[in-house]
PDB file of N, CA and C in Angstrom:
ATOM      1  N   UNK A   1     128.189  64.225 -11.233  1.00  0.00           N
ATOM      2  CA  UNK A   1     127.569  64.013  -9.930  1.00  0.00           C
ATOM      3  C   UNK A   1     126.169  64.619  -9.937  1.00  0.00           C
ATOM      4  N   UNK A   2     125.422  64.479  -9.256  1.00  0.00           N
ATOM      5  CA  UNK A   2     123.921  64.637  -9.311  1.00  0.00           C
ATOM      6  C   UNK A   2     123.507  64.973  -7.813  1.00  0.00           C
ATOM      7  N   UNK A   3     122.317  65.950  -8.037  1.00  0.00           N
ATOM      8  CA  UNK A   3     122.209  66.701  -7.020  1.00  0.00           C
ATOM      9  C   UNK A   3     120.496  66.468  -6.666  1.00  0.00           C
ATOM     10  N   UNK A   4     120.645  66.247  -5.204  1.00  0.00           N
ATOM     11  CA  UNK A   4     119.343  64.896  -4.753  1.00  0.00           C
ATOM     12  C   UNK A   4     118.429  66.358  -4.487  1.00  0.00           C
ATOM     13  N   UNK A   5     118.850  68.066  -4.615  1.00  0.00           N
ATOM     14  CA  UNK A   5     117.980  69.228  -4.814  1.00  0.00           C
ATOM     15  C   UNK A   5     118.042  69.633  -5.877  1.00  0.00           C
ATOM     16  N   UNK A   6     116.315  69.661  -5.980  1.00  0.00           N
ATOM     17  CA  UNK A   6     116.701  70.720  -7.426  1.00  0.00           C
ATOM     18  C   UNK A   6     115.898  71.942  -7.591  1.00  0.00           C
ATOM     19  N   UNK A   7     115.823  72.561  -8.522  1.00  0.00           N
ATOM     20  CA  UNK A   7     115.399  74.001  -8.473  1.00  0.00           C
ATOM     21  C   UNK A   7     114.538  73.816 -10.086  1.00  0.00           C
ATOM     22  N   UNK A   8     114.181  75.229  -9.701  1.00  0.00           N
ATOM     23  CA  UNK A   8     113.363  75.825 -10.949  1.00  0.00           C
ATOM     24  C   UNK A   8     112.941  77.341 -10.862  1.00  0.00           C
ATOM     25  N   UNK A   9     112.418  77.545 -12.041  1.00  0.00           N
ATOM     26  CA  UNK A   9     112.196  79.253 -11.734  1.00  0.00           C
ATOM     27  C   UNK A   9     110.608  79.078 -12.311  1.00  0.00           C
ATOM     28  N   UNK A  10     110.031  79.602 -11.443  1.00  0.00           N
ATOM     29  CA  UNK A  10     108.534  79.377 -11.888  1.00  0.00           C
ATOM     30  C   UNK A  10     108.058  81.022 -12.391  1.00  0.00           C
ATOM     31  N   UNK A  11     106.546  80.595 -13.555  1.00  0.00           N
ATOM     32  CA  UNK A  11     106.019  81.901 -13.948  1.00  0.00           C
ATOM     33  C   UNK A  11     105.751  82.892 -12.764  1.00  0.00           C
ATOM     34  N   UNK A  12     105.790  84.040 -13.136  1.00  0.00           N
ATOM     35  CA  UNK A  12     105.703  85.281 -12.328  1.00  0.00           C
ATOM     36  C   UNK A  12     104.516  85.876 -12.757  1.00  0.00           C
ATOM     37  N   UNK A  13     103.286  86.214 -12.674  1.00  0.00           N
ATOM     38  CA  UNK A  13     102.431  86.896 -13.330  1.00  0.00           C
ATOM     39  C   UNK A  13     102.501  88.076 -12.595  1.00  0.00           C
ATOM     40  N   UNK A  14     102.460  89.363 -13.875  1.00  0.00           N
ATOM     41  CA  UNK A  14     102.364  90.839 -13.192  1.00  0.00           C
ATOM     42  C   UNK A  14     101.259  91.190 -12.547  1.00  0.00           C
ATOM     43  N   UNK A  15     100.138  90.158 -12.377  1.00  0.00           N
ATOM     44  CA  UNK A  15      99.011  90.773 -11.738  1.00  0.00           C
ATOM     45  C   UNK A  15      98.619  89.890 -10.520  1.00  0.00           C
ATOM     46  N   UNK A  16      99.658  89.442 -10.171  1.00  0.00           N
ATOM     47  CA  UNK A  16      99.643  88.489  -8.530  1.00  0.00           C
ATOM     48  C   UNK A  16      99.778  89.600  -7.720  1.00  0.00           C
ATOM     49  N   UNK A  17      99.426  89.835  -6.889  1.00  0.00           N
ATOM     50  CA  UNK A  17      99.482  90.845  -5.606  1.00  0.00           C
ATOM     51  C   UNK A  17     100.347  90.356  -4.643  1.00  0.00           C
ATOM     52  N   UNK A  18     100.774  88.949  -4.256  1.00  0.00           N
ATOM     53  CA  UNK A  18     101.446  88.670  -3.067  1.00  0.00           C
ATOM     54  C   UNK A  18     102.950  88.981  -3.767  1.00  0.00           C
ATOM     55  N   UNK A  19     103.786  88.596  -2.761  1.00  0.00           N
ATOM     56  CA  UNK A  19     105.028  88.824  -3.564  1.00  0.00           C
ATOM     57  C   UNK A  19     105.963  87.522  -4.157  1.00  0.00           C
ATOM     58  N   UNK A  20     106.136  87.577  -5.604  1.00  0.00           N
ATOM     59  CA  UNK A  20     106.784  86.488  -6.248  1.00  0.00           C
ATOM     60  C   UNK A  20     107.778  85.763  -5.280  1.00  0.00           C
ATOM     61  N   UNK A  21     107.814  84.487  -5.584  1.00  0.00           N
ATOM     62  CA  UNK A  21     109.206  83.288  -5.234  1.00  0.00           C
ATOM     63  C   UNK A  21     109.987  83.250  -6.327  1.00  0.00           C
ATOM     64  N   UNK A  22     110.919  83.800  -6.566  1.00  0.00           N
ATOM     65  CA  UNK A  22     111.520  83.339  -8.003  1.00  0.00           C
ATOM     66  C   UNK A  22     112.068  82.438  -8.473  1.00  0.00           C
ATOM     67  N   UNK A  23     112.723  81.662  -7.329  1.00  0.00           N
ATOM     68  CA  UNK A  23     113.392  80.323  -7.139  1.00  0.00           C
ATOM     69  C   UNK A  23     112.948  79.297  -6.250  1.00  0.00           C
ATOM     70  N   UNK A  24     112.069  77.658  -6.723  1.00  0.00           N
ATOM     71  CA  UNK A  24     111.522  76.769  -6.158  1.00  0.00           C
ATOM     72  C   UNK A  24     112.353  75.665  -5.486  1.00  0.00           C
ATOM     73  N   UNK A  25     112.703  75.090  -4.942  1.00  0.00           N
ATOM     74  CA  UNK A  25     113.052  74.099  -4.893  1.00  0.00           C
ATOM     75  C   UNK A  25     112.404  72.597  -4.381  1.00  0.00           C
ATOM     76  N   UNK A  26     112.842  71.418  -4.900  1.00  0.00           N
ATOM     77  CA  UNK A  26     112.789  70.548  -3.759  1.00  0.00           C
ATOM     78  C   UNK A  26     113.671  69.219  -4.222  1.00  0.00           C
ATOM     79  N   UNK A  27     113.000  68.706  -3.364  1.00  0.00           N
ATOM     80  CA  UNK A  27     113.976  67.034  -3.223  1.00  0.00           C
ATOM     81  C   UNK A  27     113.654  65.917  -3.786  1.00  0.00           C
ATOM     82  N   UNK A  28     114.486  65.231  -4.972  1.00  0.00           N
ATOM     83  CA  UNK A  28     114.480  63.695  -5.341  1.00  0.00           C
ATOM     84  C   UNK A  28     115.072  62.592  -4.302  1.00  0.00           C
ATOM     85  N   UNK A  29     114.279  61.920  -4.338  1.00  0.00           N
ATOM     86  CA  UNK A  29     115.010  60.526  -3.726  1.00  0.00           C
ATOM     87  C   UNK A  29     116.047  59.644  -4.173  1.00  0.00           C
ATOM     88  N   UNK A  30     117.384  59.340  -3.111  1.00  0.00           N
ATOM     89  CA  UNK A  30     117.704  58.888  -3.590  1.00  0.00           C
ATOM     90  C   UNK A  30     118.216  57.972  -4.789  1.00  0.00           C
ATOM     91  N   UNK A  31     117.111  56.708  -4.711  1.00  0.00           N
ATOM     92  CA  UNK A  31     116.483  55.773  -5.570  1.00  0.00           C
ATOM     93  C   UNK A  31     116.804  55.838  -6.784  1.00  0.00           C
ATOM     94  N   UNK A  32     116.429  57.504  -7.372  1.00  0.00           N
ATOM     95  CA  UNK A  32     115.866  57.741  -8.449  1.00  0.00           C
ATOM     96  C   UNK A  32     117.471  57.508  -9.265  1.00  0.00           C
ATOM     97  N   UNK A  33     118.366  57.276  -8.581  1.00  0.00           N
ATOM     98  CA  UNK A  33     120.032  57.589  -9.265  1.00  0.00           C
ATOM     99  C   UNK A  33     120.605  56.541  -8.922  1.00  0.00           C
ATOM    100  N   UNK A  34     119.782  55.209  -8.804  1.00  0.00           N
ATOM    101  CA  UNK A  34     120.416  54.055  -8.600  1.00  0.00           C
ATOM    102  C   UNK A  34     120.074  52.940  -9.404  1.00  0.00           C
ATOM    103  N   UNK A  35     120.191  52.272 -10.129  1.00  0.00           N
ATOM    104  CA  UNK A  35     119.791  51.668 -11.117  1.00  0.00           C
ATOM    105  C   UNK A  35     119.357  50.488 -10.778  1.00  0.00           C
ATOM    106  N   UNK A  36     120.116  49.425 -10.057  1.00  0.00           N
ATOM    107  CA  UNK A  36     119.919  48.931  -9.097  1.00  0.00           C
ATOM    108  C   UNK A  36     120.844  48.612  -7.825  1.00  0.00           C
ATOM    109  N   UNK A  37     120.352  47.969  -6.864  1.00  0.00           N
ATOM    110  CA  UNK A  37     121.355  47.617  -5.843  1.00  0.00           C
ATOM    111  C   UNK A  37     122.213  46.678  -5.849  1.00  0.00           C
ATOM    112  N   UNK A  38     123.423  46.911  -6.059  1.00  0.00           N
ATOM    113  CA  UNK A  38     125.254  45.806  -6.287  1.00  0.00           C
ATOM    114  C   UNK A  38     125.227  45.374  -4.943  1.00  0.00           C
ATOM    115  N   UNK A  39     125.806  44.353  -5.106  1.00  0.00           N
ATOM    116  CA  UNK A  39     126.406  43.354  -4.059  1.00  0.00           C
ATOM    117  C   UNK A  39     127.634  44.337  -3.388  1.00  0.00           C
ATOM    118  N   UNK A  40     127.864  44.236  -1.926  1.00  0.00           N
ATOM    119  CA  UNK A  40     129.087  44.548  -1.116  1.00  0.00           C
ATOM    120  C   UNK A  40     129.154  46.302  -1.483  1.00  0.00           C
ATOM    121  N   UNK A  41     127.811  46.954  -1.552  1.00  0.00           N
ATOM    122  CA  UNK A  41     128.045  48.058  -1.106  1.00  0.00           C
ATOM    123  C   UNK A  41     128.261  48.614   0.412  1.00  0.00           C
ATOM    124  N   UNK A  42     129.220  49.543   0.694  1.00  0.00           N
ATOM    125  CA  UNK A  42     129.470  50.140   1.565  1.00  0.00           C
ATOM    126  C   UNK A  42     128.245  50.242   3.072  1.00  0.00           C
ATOM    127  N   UNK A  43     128.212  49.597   4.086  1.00  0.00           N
ATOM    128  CA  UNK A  43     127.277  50.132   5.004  1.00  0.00           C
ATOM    129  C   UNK A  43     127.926  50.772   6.180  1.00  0.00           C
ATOM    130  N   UNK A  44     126.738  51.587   7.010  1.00  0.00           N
ATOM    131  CA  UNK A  44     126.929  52.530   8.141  1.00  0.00           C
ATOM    132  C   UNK A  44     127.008  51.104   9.116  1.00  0.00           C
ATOM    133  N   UNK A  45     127.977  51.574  10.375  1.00  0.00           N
ATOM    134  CA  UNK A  45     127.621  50.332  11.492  1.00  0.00           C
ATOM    135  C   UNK A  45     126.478  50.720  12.107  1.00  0.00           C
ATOM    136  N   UNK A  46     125.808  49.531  12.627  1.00  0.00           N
ATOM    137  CA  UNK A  46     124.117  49.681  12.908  1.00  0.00           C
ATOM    138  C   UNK A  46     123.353  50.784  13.789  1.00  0.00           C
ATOM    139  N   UNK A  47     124.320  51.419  14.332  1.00  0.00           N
ATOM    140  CA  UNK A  47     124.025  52.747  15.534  1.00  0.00           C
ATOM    141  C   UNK A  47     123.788  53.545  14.559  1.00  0.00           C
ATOM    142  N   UNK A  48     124.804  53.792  13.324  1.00  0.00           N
ATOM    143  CA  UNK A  48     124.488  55.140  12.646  1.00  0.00           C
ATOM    144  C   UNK A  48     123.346  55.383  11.375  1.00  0.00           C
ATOM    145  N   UNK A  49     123.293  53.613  11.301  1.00  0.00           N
ATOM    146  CA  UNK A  49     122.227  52.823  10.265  1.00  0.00           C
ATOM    147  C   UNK A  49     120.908  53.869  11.373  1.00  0.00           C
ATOM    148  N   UNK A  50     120.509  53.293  12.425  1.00  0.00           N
ATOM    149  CA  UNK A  50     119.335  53.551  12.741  1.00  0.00           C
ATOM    150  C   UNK A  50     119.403  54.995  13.120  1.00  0.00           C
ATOM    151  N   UNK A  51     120.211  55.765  13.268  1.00  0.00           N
ATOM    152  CA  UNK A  51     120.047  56.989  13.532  1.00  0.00           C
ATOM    153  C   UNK A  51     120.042  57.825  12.217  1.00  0.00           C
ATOM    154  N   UNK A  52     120.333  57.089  10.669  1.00  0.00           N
ATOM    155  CA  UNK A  52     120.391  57.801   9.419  1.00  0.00           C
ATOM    156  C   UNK A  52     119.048  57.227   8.214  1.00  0.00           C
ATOM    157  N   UNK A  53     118.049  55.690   9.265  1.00  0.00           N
ATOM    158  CA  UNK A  53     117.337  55.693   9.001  1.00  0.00           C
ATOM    159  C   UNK A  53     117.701  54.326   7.291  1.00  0.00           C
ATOM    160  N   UNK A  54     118.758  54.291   7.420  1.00  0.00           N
ATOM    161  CA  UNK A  54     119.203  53.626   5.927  1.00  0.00           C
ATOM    162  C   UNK A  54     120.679  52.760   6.665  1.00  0.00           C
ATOM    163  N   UNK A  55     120.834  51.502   6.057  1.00  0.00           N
ATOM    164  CA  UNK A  55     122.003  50.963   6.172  1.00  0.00           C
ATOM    165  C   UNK A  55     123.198  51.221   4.903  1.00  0.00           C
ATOM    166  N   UNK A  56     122.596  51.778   4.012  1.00  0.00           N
ATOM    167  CA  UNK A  56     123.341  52.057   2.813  1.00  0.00           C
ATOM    168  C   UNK A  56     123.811  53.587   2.648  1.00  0.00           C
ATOM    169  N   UNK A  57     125.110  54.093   2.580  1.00  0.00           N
ATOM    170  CA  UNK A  57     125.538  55.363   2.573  1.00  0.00           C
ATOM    171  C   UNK A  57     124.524  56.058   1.312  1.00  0.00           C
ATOM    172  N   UNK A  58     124.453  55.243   0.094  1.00  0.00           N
ATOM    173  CA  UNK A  58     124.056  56.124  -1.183  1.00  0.00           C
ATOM    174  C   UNK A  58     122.513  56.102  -0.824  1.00  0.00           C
ATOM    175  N   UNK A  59     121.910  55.608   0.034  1.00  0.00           N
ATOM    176  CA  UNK A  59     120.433  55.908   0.288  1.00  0.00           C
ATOM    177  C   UNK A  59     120.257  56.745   0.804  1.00  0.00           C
ATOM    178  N   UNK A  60     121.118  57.092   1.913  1.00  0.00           N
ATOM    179  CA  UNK A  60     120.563  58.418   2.998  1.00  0.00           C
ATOM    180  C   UNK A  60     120.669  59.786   1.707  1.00  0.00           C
ATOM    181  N   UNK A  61     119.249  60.200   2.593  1.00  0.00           N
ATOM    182  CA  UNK A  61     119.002  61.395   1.808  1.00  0.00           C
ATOM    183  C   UNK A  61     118.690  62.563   3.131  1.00  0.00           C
ATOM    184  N   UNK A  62     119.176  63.613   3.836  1.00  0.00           N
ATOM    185  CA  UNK A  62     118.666  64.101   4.828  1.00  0.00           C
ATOM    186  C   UNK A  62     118.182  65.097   4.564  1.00  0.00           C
ATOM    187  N   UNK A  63     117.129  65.433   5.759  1.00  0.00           N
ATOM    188  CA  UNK A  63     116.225  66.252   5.796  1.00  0.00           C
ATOM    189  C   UNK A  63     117.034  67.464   5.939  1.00  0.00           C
ATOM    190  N   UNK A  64     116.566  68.712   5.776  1.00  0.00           N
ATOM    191  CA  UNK A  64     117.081  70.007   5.918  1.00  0.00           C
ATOM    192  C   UNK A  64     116.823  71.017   4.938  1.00  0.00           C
ATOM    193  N   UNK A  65     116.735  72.289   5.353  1.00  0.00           N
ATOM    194  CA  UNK A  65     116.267  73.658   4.604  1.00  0.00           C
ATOM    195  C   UNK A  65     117.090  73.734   3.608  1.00  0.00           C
ATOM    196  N   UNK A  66     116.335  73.841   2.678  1.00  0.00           N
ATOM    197  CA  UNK A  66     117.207  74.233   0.877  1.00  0.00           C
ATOM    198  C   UNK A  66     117.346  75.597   1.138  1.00  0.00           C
ATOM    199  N   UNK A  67     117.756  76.348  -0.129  1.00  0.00           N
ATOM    200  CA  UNK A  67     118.098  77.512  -0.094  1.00  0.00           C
ATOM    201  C   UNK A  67     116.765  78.270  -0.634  1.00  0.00           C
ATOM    202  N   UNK A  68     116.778  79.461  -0.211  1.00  0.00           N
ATOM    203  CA  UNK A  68     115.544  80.140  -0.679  1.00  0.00           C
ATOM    204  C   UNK A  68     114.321  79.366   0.636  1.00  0.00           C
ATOM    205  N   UNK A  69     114.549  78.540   0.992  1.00  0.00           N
ATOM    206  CA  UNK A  69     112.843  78.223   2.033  1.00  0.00           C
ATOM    207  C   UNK A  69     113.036  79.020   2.988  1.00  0.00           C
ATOM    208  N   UNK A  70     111.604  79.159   3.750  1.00  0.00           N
ATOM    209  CA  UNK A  70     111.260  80.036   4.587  1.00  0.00           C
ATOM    210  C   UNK A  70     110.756  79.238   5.448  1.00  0.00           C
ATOM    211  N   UNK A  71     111.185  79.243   6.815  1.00  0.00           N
ATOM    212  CA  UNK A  71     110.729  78.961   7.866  1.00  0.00           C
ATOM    213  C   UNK A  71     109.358  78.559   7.954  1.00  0.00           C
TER     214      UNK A  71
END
């Protein structure tokens, strides 16, 4: 299974003054894990289509705070 967040650990230099992030994250799109689009995939009924922005379950990708972000 594949994970639409991902991470990394970025360089730290000892002579930065602010204080290190040690852990980055962010977000792939969907898309990127679909090879292409099959016939008679699964859809949302159209209320939850437009409120999720996608008619296709494996497209929605939602917005929201990863771990490690700061306000």
């Amino acid at each position: 299974m594949y994970s639409q967040v991902k991470k990394y650990y970025p360089y730290i230099n000892p002579h930065d003054p602010c204080p290190p992030i040690r852990v980055k994250t962010y977000s792939t799109p969907p898309e990127l894990y679909v090879g292409f689009q099959r016939m008679n995939l699964p859809q949302y009924n159209p209320r939850e289509a437009l409120n999720r922005g996608t008619l296709w379950p494996v497209f929605y990708s939602p917005y929201g705070k990863y771990e490690n972000s700061k306000p």
